[in-house]
Protein backbone atom coordinates (compact mmCIF):
# COMPACT_ATOMS: atom_id res chain seq x y z
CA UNK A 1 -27.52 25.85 -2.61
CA UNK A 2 -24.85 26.72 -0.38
CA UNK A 3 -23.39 23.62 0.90
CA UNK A 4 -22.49 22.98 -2.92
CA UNK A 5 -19.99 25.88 -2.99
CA UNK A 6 -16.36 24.64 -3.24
CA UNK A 7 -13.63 26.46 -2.12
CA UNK A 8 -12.76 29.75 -3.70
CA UNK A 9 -16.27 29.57 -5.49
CA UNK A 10 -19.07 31.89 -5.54
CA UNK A 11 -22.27 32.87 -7.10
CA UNK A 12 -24.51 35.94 -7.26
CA UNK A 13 -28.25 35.73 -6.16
CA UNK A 14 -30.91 37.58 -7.34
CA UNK A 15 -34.73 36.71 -5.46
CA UNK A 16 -32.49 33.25 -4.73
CA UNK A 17 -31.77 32.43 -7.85
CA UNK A 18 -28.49 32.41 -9.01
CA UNK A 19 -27.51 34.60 -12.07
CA UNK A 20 -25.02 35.95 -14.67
CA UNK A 21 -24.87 38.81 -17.00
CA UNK A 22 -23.39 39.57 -20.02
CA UNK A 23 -22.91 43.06 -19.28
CA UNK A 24 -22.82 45.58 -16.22
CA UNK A 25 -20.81 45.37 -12.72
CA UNK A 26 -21.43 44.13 -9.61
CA UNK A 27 -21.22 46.05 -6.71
CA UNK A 28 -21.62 45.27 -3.00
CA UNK A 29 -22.78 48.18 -0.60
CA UNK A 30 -21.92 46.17 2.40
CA UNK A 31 -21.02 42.46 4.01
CA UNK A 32 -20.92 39.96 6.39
CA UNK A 33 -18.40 36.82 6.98
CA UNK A 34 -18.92 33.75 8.50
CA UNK A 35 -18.00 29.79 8.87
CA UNK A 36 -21.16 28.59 9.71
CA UNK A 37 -23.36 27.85 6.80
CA UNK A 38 -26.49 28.04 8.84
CA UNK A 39 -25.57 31.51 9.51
CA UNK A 40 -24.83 32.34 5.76
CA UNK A 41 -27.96 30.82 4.90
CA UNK A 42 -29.82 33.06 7.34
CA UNK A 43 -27.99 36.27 6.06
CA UNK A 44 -28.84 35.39 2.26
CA UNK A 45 -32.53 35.32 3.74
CA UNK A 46 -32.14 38.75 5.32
CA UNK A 47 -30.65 40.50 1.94
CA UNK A 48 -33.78 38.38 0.60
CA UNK A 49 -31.71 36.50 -1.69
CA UNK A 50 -30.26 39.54 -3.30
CA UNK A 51 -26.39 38.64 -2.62
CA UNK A 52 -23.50 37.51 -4.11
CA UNK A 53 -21.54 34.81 -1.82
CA UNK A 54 -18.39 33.63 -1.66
CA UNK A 55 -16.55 31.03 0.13
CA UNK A 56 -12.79 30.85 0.84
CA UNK A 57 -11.01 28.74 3.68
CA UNK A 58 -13.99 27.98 5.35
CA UNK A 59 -15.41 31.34 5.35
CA UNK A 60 -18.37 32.65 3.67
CA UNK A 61 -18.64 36.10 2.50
CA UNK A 62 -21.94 37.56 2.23
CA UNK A 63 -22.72 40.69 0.11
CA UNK A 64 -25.30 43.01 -0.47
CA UNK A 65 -24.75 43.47 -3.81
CA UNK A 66 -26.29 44.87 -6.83
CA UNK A 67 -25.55 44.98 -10.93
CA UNK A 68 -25.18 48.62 -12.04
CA UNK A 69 -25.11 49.47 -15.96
CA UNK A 70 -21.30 51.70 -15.64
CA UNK A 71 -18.23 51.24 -14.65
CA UNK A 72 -18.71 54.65 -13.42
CA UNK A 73 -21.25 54.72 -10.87
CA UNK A 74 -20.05 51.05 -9.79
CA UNK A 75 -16.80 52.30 -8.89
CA UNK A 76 -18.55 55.82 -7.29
CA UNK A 77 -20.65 53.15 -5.11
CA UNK A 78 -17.82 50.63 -4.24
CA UNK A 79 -15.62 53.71 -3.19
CA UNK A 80 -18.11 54.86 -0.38
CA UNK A 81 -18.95 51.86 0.42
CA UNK A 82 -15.19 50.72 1.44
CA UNK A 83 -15.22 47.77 -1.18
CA UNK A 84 -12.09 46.63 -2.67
CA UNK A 85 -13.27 45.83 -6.00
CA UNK A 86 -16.39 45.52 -8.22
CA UNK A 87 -16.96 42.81 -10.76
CA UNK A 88 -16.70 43.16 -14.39
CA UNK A 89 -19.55 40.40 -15.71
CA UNK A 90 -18.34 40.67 -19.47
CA UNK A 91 -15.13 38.90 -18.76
CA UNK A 92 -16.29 38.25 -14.55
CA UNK A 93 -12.79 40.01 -14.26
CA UNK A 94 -12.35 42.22 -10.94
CA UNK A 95 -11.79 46.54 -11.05
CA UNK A 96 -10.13 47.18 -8.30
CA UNK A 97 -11.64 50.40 -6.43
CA UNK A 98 -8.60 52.24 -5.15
CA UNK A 99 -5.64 52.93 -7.23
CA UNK A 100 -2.61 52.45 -5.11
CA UNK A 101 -4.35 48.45 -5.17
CA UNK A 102 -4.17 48.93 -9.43
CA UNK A 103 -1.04 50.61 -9.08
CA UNK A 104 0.76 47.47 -6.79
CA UNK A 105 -1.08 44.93 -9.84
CA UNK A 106 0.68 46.74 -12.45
CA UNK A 107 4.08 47.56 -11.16
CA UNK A 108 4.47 44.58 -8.54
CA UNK A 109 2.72 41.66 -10.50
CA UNK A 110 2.50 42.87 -13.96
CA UNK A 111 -0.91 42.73 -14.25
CA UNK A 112 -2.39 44.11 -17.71
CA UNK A 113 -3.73 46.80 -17.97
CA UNK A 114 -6.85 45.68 -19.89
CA UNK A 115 -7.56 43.69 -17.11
CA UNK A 116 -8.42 46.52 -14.54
């Protein structure tokens, strides 16, 4: 499943299988990165194929990750968990976790508001 990722793609696993929602965010609790993919493979099997992955440059990013029903508690769990952002599976847009991060979006790159 893995080596059919293309660069700056990703998917979220749930018992293996890949899934999507129509509501709800994604939140990881913590990660791993590597560029081997028999080493990603082997870390999807030890979050037993509960994991979103991602692979950018080479490099695979592994999360724990889990769908929670607010925006709330998803941000309360990315926070103390150090993430950057959560994802937003309505539009798969990302919320970024800290607001200087929202703050730079809007004022340096004019991001919309509707989109945090």
């Amino acid at each position: 499943m893995l080596e059919n990722l293309k660069n700056n793609e990703g998917l979220t696993l749930k018992n293996f299988k890949s899934v999507n929602y129509k509501t709800g965010y994604q939140v990881a609790t913590e990660g791993y990165e590597t560029k081997s993919l028999q080493e990603a493979e082997e870390l999807v099997k030890a979050y037993n194929g509960n994991c979103g992955v991602w692979l950018a440059d080479g490099v695979y990013y592994i999360d724990k990750s889990h769908r929670e029903r607010t925006k709330k508690e998803a941000l309360r769990i990315g926070r103390n968990c150090k993430q950057i952002s959560i994802l937003k599976w309505s539009n798969m847009s990302l919320i970024y976790c800290w607001k200087a991060i929202n703050f730079f979006l809007k004022k340096c790159w004019h991001v919309d508001a509707d989109m945090l």
